[in-house]
Protein backbone atom coordinates (compact mmCIF):
# COMPACT_ATOMS: atom_id res chain seq x y z
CA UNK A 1 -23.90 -52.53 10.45
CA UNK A 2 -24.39 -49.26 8.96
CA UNK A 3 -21.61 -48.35 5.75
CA UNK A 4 -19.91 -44.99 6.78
CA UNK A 5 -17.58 -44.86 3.41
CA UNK A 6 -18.66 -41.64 1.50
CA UNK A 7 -16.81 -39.22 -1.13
CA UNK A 8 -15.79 -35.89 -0.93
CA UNK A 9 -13.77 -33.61 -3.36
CA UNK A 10 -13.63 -36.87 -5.28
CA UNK A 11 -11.68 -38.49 -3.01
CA UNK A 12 -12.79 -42.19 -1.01
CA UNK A 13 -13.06 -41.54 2.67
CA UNK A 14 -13.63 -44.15 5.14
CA UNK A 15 -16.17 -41.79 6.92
CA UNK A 16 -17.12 -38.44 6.68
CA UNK A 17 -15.29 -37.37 9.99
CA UNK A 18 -12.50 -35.08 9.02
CA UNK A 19 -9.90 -33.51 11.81
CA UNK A 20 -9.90 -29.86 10.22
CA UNK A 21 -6.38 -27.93 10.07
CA UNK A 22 -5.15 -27.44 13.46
CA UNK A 23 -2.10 -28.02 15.93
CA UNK A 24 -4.02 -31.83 15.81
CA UNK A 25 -2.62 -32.17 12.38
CA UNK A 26 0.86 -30.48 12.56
CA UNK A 27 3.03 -33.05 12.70
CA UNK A 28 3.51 -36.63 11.37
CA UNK A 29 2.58 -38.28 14.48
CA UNK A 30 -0.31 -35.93 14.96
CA UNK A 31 -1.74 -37.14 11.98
CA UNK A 32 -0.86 -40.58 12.35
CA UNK A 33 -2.72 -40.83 15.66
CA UNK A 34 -5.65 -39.08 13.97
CA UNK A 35 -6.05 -42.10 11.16
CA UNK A 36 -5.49 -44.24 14.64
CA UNK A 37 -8.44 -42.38 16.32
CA UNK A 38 -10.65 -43.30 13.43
CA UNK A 39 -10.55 -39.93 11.36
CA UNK A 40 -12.12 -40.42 7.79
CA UNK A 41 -9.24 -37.38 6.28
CA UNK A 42 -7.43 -34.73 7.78
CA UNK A 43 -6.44 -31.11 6.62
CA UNK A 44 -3.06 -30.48 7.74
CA UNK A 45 -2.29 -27.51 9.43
CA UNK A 46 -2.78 -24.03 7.00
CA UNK A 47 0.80 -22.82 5.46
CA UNK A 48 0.26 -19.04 5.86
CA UNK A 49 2.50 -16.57 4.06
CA UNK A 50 3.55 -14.22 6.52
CA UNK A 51 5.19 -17.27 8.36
CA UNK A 52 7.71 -16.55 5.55
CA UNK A 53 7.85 -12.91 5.45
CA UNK A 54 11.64 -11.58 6.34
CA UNK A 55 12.61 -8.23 8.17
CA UNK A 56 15.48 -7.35 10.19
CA UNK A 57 13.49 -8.28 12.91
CA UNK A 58 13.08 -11.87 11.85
CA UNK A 59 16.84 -12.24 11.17
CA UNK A 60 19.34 -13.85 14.03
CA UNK A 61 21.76 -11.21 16.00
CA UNK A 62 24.97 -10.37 14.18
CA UNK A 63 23.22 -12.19 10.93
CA UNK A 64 25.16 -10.37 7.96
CA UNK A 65 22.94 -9.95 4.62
CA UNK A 66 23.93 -7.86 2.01
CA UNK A 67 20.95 -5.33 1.45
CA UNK A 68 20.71 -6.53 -1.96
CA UNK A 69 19.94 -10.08 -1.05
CA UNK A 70 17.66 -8.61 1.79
CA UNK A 71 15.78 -6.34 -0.70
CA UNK A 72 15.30 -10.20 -2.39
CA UNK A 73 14.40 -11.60 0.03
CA UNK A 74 11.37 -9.10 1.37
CA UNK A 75 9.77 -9.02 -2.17
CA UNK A 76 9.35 -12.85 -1.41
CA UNK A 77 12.11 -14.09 -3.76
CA UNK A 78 12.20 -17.01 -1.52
CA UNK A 79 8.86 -17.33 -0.92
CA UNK A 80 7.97 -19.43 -3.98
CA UNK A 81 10.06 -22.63 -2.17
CA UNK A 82 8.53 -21.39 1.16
CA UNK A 83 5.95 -24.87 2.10
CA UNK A 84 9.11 -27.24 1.50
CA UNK A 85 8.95 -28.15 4.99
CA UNK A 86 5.54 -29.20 4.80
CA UNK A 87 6.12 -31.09 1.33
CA UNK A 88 8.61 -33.30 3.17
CA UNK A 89 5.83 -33.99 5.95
CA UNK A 90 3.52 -34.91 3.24
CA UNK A 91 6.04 -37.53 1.86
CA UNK A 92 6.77 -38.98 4.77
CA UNK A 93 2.55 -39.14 4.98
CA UNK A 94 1.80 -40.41 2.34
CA UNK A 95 3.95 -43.83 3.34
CA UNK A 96 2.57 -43.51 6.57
CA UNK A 97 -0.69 -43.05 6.52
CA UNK A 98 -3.89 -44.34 4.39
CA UNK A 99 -6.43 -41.82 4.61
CA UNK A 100 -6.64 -38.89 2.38
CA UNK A 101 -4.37 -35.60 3.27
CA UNK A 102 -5.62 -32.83 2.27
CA UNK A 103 -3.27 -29.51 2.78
CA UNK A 104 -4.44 -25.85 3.23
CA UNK A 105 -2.17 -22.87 2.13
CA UNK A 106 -3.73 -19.10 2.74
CA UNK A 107 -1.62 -16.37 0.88
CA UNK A 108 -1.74 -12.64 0.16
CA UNK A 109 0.31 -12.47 -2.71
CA UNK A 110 -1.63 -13.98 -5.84
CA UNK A 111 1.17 -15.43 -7.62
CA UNK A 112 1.99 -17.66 -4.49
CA UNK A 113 -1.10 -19.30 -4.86
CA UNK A 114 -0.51 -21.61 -7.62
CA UNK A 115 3.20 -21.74 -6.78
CA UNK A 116 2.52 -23.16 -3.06
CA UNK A 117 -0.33 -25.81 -4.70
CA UNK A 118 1.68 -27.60 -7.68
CA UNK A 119 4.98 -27.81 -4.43
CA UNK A 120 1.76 -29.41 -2.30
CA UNK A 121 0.52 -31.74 -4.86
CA UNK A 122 4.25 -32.79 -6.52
CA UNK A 123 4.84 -33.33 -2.59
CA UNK A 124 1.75 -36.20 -3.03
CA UNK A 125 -1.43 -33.92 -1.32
CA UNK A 126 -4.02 -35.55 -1.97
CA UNK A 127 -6.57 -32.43 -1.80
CA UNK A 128 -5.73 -28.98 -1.54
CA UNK A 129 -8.28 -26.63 0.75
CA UNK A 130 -7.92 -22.75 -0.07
CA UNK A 131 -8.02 -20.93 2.69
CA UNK A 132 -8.94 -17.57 1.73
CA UNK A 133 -9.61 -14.21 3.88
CA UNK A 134 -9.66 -11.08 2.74
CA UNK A 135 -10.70 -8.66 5.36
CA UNK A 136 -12.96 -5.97 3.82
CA UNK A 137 -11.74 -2.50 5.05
CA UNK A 138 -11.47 -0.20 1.89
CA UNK A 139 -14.53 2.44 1.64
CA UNK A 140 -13.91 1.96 -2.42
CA UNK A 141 -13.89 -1.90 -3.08
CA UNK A 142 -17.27 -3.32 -3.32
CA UNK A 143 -18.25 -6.80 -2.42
CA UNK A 144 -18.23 -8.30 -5.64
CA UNK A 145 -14.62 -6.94 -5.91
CA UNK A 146 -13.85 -9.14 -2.97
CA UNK A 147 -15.75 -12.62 -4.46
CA UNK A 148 -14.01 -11.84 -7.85
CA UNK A 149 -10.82 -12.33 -5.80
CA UNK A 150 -12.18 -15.60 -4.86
CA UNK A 151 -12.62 -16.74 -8.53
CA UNK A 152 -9.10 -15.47 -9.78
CA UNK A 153 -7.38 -17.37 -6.67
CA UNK A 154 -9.48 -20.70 -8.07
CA UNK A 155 -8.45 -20.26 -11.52
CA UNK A 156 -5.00 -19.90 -11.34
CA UNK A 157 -4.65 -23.15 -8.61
CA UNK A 158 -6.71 -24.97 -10.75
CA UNK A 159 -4.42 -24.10 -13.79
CA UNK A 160 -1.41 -25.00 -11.84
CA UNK A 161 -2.79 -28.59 -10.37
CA UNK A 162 -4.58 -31.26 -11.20
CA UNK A 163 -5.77 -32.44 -7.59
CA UNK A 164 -8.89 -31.41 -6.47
CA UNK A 165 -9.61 -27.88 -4.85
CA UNK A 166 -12.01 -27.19 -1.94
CA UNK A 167 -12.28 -23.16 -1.09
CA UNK A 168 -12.80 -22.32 2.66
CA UNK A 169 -15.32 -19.73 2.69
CA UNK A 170 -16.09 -16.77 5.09
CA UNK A 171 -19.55 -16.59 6.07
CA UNK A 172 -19.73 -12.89 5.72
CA UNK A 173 -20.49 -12.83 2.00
CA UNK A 174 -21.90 -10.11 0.11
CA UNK A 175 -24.25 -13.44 -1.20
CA UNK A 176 -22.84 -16.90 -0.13
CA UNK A 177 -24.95 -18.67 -2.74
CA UNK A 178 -24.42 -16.92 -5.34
CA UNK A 179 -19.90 -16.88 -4.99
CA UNK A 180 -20.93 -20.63 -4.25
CA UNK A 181 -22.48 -21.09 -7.28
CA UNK A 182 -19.72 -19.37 -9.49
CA UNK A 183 -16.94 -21.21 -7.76
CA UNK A 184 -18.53 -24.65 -8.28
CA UNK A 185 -18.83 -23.19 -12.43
CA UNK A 186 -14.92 -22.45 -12.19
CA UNK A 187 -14.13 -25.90 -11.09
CA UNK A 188 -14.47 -25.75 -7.32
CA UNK A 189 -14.38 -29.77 -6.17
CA UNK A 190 -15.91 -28.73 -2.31
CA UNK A 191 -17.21 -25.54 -0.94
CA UNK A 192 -15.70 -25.68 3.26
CA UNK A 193 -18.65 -23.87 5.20
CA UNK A 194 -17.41 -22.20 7.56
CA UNK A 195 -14.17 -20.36 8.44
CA UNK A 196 -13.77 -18.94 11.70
CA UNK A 197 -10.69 -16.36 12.42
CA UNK A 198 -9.72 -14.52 14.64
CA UNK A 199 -12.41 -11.88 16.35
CA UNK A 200 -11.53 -8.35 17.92
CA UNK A 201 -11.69 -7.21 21.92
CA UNK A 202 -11.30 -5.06 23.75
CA UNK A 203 -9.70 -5.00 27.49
CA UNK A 204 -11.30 -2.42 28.98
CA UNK A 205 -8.74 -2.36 32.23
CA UNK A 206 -5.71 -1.59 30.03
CA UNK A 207 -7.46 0.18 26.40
CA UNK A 208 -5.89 -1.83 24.45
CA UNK A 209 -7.52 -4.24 21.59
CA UNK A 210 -6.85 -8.13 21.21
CA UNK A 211 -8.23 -10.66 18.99
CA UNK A 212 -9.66 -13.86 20.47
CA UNK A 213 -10.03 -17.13 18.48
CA UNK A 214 -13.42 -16.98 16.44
CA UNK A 215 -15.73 -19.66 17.78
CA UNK A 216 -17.66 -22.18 15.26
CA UNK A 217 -21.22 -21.78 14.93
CA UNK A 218 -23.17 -24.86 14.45
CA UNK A 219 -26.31 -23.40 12.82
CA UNK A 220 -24.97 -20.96 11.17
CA UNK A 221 -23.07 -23.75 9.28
CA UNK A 222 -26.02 -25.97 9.45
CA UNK A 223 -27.76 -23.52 7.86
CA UNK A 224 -26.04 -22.88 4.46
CA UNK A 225 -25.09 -26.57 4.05
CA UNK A 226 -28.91 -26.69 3.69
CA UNK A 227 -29.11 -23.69 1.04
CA UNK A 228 -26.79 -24.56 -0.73
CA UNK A 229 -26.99 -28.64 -1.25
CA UNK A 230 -28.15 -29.82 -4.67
CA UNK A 231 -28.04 -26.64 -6.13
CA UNK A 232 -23.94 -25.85 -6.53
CA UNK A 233 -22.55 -28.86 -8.66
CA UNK A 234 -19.76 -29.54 -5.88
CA UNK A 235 -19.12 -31.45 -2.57
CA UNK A 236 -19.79 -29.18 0.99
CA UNK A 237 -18.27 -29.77 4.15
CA UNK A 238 -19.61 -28.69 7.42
CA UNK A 239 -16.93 -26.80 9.74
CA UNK A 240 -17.62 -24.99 12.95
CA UNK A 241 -19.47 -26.33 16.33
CA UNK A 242 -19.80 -30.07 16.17
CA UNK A 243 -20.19 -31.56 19.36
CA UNK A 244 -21.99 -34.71 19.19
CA UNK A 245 -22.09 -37.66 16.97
CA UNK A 246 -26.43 -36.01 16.55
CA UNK A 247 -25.01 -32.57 14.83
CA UNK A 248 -22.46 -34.85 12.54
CA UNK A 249 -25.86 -36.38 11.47
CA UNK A 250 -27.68 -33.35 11.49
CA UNK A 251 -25.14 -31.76 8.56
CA UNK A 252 -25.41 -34.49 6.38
CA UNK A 253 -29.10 -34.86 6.48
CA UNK A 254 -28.76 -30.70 5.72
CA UNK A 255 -26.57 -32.05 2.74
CA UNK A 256 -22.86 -32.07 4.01
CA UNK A 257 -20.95 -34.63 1.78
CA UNK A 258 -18.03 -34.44 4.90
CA UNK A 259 -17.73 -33.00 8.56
CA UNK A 260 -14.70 -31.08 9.44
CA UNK A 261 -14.05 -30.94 13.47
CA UNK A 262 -11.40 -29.30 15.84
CA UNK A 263 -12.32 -27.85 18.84
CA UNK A 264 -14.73 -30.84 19.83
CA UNK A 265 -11.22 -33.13 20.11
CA UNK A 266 -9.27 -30.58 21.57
CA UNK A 267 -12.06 -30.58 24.60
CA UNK A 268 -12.42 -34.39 24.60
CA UNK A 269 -9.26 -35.87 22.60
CA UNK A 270 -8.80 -37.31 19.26
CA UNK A 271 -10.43 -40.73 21.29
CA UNK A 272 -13.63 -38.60 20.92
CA UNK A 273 -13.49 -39.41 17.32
CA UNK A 274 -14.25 -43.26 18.15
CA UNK A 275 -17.56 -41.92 20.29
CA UNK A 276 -18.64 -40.05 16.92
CA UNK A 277 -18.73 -42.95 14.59
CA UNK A 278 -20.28 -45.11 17.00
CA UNK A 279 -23.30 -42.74 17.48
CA UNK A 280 -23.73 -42.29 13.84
CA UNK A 281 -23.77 -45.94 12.84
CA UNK A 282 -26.55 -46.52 15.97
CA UNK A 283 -28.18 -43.48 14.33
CA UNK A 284 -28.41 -45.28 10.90
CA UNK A 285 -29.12 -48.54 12.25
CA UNK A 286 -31.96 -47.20 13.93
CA UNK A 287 -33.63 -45.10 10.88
CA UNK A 288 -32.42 -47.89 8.73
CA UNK A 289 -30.10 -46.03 6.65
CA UNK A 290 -27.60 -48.50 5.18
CA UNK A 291 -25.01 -46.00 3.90
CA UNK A 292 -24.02 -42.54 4.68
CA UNK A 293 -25.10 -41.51 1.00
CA UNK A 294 -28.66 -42.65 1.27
CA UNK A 295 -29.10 -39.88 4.13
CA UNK A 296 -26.89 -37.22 2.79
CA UNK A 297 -29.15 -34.09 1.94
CA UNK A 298 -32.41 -35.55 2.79
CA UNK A 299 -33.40 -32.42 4.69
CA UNK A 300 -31.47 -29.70 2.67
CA UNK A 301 -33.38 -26.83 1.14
CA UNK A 302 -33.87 -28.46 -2.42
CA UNK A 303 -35.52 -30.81 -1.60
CA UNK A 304 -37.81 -29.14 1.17
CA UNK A 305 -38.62 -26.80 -1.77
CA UNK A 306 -39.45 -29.71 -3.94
CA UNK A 307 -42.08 -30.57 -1.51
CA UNK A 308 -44.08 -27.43 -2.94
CA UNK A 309 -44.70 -26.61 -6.30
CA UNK A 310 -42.93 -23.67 -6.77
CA UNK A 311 -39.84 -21.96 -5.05
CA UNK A 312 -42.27 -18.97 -4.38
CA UNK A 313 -44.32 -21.88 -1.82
CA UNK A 314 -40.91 -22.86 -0.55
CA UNK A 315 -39.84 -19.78 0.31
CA UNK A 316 -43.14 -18.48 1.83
CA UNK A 317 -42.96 -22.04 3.82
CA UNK A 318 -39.49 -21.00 5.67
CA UNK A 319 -41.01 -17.32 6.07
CA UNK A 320 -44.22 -18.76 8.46
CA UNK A 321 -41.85 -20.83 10.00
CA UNK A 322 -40.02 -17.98 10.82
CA UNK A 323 -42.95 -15.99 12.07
CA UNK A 324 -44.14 -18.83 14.08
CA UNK A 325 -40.93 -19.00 15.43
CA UNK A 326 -41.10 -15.99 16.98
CA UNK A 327 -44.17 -15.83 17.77
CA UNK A 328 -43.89 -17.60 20.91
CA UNK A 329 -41.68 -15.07 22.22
């Protein structure tokens, strides 16, 4: 029978099926009946920092603080002990559970970053997954402004932990290889492809906007994990449109070292996770693959290129592809 054990970030995962951060992994017994389902790791669900922002709004009726101690606690004086409910989850995990648990934190304030990770990994995380967004909406900051960001928020996590550090990237990046490819030189462990947020609306019948949740998209995904395998010197993980045990294949052929999935088990239920394994193992079994590792990136980009003699070939291959493509349209 076909191995399914791989690595990813470093760490030993019984297969490379990972329930992303979600309601699925909220709780104790949420993640519990995820290792039960067959997950290889889960991401627990992300600690944002405006969970933990305080107003007057956010405070009980008749609650008396002095304005003093309010004026504290708005500039986020409490802040830095903010994930300490999560922390106790994590030690309660960590004797429950044997798969690796991995949190996410996603802050706005730069000197919670490392602050939230050391309380995450003293609370026995065994990964840490940034999960950074920065919307880009001033006319005067320029791209590289907004990657640079990216780099600072590495370093001073890494500084402050000794785990390893997966970043959660947005796919609309000035350049995704090239932030890839510095992150990885600052000591990135995985590179998370994609994140999907929330998107804008707008109902028509009442003029008002509304954000919807941001749908996964599989090739887009697909895609980079391809570009960008064997040339950044970390671990990628697939995240966004996974439906079938076929596209859980299909990523780590492209290069993925470990799939994340959500909304696929929210349709079908965590015993989906079973139906995954089971068509991946036929899949290897089949093609002969004996381990998960002899198939990872055997269709990625490098080594499509590699296939030509120069890069020039490679990319002029993918271009008459393209053209052919839609030709037939």
């Amino acid at each position: 029978m076909a191995d399914l054990t791989t690595t990813y970030m470093g760490l030993r995962l019984p297969n490379p099926v990972i329930v992303s951060s979600s309601e699925l992994t909220k709780t104790v017994a949420g993640v519990k009946k995820c290792e039960e389902s067959g997950a290889g790791a889960v991401v627990l669900k992300s600690i944002f920092e405006e969970q933990f922002q305080v107003g007057e709004e956010s405070l009980p009726e008749g609650y008396g603080v002095f304005p003093e101690a309010l004026d504290y606690l708005r500039s986020g004086g409490l802040l830095e002990y903010a994930p300490q409910k999560v922390c106790r989850m994590i030690e309660e995990l960590k004797k429950e559970v044997k798969i690796p648990v991995i949190a996410s934190v996603n802050c706005q304030s730069n000197r919670l970053w490392p602050s939230f990770a050391h309380q995450l990994q003293e609370a026995g995380a065994d990964g840490l997954e940034l999960n950074i967004y920065f919307l880009p909406l001033d006319l005067e900051i320029s791209g590289k402004d907004y990657e640079e960001q990216h780099l600072q928020i590495l370093g001073e996590v890494k500084k402050a932990v000794s785990i390893p550090v997966a970043v959660k990237l947005n796919y609309q990046m000035t350049s995704v290889p090239y932030l890839a490819s510095k992150l990885a030189q600052a000591g990135c462990d995985a590179l998370v492809l994609f994140n999907w947020f929330l998107e804008p609306d707008i109902d028509t019948e009442n003029l008002k906007t509304r954000n919807i949740i941001g749908q996964g998209n599989f090739r887009q995904s697909l895609k980079w994990v391809a570009l960008l395998s064997g040339r950044v010197d970390c671990d990628i993980a697939s995240s966004g449109g996974v439906s079938s045990a076929e596209d859980v294949v299909k990523q780590i052929l492209a290069g993925a070292s470990a799939v994340q999935v959500c909304s696929f088990f929210f349709q079908k239920g965590l015993k989906a996770i079973s139906s995954l394994l089971r068509g991946i193992e036929t899949w290897m079994d089949k093609h002969r693959y004996p381990k998960i590792d002899d198939l990872k990136g055997e269709l990625c980009f490098k080594k499509q290129e590699l296939s030509f003699k120069g890069s020039g070939e490679a990319e002029a291959y993918f271009r008459a592809q393209y053209l052919k493509a839609y030709s037939k349209r």
